[in-house]
Protein backbone atom coordinates (compact mmCIF):
# COMPACT_ATOMS: atom_id res chain seq x y z
CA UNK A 1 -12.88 -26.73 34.31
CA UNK A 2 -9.48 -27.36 33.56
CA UNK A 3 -7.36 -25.26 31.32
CA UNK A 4 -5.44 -26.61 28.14
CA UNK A 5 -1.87 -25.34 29.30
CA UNK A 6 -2.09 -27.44 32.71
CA UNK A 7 -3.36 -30.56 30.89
CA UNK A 8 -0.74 -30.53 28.55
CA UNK A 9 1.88 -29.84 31.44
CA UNK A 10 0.29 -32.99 33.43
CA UNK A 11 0.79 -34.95 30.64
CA UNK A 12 4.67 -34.51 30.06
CA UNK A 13 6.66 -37.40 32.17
CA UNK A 14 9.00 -35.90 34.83
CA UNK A 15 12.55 -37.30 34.48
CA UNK A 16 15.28 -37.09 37.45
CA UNK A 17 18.49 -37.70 38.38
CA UNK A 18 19.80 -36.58 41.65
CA UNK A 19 18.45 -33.15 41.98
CA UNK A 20 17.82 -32.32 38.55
CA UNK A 21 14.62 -31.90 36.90
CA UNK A 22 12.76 -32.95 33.46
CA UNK A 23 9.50 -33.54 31.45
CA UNK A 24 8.97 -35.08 28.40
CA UNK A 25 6.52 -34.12 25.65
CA UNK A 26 5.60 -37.10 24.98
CA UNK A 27 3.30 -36.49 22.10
CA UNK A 28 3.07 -33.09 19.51
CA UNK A 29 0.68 -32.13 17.32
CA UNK A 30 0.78 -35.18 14.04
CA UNK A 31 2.11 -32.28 11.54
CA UNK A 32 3.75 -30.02 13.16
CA UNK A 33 5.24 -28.08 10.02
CA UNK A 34 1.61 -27.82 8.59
CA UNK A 35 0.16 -25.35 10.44
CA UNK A 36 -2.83 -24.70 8.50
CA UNK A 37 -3.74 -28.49 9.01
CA UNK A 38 -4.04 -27.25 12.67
CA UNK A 39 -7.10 -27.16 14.90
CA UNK A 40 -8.47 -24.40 16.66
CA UNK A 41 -7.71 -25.77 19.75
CA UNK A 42 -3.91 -26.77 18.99
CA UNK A 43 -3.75 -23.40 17.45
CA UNK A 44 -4.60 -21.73 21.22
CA UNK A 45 -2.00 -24.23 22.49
CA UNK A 46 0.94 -23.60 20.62
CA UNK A 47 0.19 -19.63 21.10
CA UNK A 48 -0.07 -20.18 24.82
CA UNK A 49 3.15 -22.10 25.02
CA UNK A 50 5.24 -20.13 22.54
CA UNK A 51 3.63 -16.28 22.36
CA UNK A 52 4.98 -14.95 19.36
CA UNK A 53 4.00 -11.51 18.65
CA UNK A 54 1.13 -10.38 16.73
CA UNK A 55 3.38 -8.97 13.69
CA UNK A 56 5.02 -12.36 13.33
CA UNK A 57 1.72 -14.28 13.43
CA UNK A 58 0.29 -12.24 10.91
CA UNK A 59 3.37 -12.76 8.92
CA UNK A 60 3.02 -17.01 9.31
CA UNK A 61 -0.12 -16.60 8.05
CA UNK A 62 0.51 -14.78 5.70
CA UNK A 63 3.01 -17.22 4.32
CA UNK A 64 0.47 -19.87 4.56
CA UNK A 65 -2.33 -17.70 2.57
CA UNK A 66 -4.48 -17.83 5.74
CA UNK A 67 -5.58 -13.89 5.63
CA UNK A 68 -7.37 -13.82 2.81
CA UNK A 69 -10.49 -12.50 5.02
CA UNK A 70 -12.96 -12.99 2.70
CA UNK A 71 -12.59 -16.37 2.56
CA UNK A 72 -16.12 -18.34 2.94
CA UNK A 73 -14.43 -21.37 4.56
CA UNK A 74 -16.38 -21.14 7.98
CA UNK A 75 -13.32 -23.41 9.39
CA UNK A 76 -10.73 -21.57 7.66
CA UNK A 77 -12.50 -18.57 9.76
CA UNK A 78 -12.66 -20.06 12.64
CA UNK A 79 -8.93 -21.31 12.12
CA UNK A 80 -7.84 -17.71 11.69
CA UNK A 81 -9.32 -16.27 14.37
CA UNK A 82 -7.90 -18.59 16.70
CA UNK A 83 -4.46 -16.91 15.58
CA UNK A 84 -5.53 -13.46 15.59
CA UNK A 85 -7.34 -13.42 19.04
CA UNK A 86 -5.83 -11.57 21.53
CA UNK A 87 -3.29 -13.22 23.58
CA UNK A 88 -4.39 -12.38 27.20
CA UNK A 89 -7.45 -14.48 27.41
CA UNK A 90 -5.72 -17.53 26.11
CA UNK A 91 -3.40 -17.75 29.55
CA UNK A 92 -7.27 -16.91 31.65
CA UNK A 93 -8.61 -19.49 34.29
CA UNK A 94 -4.63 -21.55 34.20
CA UNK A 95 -3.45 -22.51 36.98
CA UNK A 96 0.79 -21.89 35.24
CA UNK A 97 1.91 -18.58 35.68
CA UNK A 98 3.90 -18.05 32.78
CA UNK A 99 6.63 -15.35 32.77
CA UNK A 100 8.20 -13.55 29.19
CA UNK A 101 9.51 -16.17 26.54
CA UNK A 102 12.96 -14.20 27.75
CA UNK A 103 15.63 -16.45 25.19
CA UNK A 104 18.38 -18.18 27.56
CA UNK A 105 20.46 -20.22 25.33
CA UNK A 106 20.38 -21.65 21.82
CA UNK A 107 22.68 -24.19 19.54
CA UNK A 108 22.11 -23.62 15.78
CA UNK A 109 23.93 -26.48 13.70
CA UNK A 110 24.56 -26.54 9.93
CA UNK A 111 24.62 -30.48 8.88
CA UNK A 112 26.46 -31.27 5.37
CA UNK A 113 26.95 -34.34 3.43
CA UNK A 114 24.79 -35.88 0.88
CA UNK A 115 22.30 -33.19 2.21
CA UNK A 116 22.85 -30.08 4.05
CA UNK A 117 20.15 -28.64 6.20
CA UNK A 118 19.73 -26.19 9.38
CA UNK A 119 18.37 -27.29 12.72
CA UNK A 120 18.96 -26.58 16.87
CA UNK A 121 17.54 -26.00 19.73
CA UNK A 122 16.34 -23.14 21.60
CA UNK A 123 15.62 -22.62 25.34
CA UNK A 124 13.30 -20.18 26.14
CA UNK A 125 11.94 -19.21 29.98
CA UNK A 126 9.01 -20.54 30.60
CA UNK A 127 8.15 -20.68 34.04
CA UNK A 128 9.97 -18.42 37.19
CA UNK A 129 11.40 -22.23 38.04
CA UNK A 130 11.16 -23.88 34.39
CA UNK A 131 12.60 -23.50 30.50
CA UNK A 132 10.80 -24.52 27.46
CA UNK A 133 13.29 -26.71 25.33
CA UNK A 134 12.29 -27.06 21.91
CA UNK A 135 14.03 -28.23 18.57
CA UNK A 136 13.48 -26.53 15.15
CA UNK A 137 14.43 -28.25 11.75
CA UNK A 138 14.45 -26.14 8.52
CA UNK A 139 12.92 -28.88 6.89
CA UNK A 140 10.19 -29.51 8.97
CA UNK A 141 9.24 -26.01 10.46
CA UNK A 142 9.56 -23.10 7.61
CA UNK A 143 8.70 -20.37 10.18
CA UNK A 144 11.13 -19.94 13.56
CA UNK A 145 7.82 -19.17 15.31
CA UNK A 146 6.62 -22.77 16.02
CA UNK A 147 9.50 -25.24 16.83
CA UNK A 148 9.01 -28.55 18.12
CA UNK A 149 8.60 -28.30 21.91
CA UNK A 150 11.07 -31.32 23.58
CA UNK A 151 10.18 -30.57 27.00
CA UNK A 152 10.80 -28.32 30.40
CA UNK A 153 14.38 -28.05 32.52
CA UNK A 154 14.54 -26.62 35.95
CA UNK A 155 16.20 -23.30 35.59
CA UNK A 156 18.31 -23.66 38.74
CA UNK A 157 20.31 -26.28 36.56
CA UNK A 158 19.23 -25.43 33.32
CA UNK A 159 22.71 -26.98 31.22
CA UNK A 160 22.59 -30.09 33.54
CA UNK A 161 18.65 -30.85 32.92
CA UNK A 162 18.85 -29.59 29.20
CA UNK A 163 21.33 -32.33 28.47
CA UNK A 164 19.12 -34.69 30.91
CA UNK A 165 16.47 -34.11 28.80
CA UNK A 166 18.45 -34.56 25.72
CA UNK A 167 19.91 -37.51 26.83
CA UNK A 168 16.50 -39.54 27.45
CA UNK A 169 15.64 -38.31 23.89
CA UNK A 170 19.20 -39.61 22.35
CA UNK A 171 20.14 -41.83 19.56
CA UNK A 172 16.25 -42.21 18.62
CA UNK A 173 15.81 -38.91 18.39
CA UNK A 174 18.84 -37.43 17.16
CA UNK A 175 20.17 -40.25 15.37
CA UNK A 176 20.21 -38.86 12.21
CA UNK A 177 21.75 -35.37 12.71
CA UNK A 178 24.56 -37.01 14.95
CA UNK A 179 26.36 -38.86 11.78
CA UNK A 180 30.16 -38.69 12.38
CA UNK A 181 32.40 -40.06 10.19
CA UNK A 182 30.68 -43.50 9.88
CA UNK A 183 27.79 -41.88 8.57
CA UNK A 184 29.72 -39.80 5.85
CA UNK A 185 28.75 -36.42 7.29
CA UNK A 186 29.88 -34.03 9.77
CA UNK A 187 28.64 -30.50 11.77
CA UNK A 188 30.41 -27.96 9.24
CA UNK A 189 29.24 -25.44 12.07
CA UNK A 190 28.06 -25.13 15.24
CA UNK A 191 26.66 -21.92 16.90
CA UNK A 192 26.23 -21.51 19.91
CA UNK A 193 25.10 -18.59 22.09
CA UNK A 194 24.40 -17.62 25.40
CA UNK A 195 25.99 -20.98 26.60
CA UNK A 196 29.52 -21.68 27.56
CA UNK A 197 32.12 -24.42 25.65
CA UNK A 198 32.05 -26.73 28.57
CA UNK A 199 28.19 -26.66 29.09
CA UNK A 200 28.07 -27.48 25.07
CA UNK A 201 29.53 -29.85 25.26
CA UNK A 202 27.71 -31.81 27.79
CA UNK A 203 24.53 -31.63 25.99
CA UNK A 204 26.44 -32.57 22.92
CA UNK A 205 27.68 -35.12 24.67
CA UNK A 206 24.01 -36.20 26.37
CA UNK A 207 22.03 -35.52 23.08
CA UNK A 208 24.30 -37.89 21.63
CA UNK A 209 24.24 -40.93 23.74
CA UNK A 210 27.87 -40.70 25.07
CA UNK A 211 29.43 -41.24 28.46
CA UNK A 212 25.92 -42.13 30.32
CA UNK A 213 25.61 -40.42 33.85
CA UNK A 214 28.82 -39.08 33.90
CA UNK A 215 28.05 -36.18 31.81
CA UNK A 216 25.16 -35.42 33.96
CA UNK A 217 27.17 -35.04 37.40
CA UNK A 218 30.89 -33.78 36.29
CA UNK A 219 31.91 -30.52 36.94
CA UNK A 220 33.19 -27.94 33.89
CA UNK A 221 36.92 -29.02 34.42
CA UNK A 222 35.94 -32.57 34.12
CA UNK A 223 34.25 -31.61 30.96
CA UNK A 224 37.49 -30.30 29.09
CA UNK A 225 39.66 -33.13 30.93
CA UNK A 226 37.20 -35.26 29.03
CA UNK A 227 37.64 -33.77 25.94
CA UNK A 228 41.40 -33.89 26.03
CA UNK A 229 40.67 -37.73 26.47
CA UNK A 230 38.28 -37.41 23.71
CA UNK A 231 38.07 -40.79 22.40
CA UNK A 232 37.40 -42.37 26.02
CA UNK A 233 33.96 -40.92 26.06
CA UNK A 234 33.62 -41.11 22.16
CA UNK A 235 34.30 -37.52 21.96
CA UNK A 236 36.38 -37.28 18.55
CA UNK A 237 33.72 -35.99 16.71
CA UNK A 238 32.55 -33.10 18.98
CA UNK A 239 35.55 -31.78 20.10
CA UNK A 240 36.85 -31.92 15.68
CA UNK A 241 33.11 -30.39 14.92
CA UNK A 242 33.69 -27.70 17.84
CA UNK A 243 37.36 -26.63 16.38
CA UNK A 244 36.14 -26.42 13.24
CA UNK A 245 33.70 -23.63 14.13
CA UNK A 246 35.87 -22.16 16.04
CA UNK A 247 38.14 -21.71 12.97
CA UNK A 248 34.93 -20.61 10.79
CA UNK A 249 33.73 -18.85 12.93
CA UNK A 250 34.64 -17.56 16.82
CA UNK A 251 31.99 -18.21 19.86
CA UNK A 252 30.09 -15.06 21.43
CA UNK A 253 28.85 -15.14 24.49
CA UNK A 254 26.20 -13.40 25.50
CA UNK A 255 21.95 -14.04 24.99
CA UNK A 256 20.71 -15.87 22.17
């Protein structure tokens, strides 16, 4: 019998270019902010593939009045209890050998113009060989527990396959949180950590749909060469969103 974490890994779509490595979710759960519109089952999912702690499940549910244990909702019992199992038998019978959801990198942007709101990414390890990408959005997901998984990088070029995921995701995806000054809004500040100026900027670069390929295979000199061209790979608005920060507030390096 197969197990739910290696069905939903068969059923991302591999990406590639040269050697690097990507998979797509293709498809997440219908509301993925609502989590007490869950199933049981999706429930078990999203614990297998993100493992928060106990103390911070308890505390989502909490928030979403799902502890009341005297409830006489048989499916709001059965709902429960698939948060408040214990993790270990969740991950029995898979195939995936999952290692600690160690943090790697992260990119937290605050959006303003006609409405300011909080989102990023964060890249978690996954696998010994693969990251879990995922975005949150502080409209969408009230709880940092549950963001929306985007897919999983090879580790051995995790900035390269990040932004090859992000790039196959794009303008679709990300077209509304990538306004510029067209669209009468701009990144007041962008926070990075655990990730290195050139390497943002190549997945700023792939996430939004500018200079194709190349920002896949260039090297971290080519990046800044590129952003002292800025405009010849339509990157006016990164490098002016980048500055800004910088100004507001300096990068740290170091884990997420």
């Amino acid at each position: 019998m197969s197990h739910p974490l290696d069905d939903w890994i068969a059923g991302l779509r591999p990406l590639s270019h040269g050697s690097l490595r990507a998979y797509v979710v293709e498809s997440w759960f219908e509301e993925p902010g609502e989590p007490a519109s869950w199933s049981p089952e999706q429930v078990r999912l999203a614990r297998t593939i993100f493992r928060p702690s106990p103390d911070d499940t308890r505390e989502l549910l909490d928030a979403w009045m799902m502890l009341d244990e005297d409830d006489e909702d048989e499916e709001t019992k059965e709902l429960r209890n698939a948060w408040l199992c214990p993790a270990g038998p969740l991950l029995e019978g898979a195939r995936t050998r999952l290692v600690e959801p160690t943090p790697l990198f992260s990119v937290r942007f605050l959006i303003t113009g006609m409405i300011s709101w909080a989102w990023g990414w964060r890249v978690i390890a996954f696998s010994q060989e693969l990251a879990l990408v995922a975005e949150w959005d502080d409209e969408v997901v009230r709880t940092p527990l549950l963001p929306q998984p985007l897919g999983l990088v090879a580790r051995d070029s995790l900035y390269r396959s990040t932004a090859l995921l992000l790039q196959h995701l794009g303008a679709e995806h990300f077209g509304d949180r990538f306004m510029g000054d067209e669209g009468g809004g701009f990144w007041e500040e962008i926070a990075p950590r655990g990730i290195e100026l050139p390497e943002l900027y190549r997945i700023l670069l792939a996430s939004a749909g500018r200079a194709g390929d190349v920002v896949l295979d260039c090297d971290a000199q080519a990046l800044i060469k590129m952003r002292e061209l800025s405009a010849a790979h339509g990157y006016r608005d990164v490098a002016r969103a980048v500055e800004h920060a910088r100004r507001v507030r300096p990068f740290r390096s170091g884990r997420p």
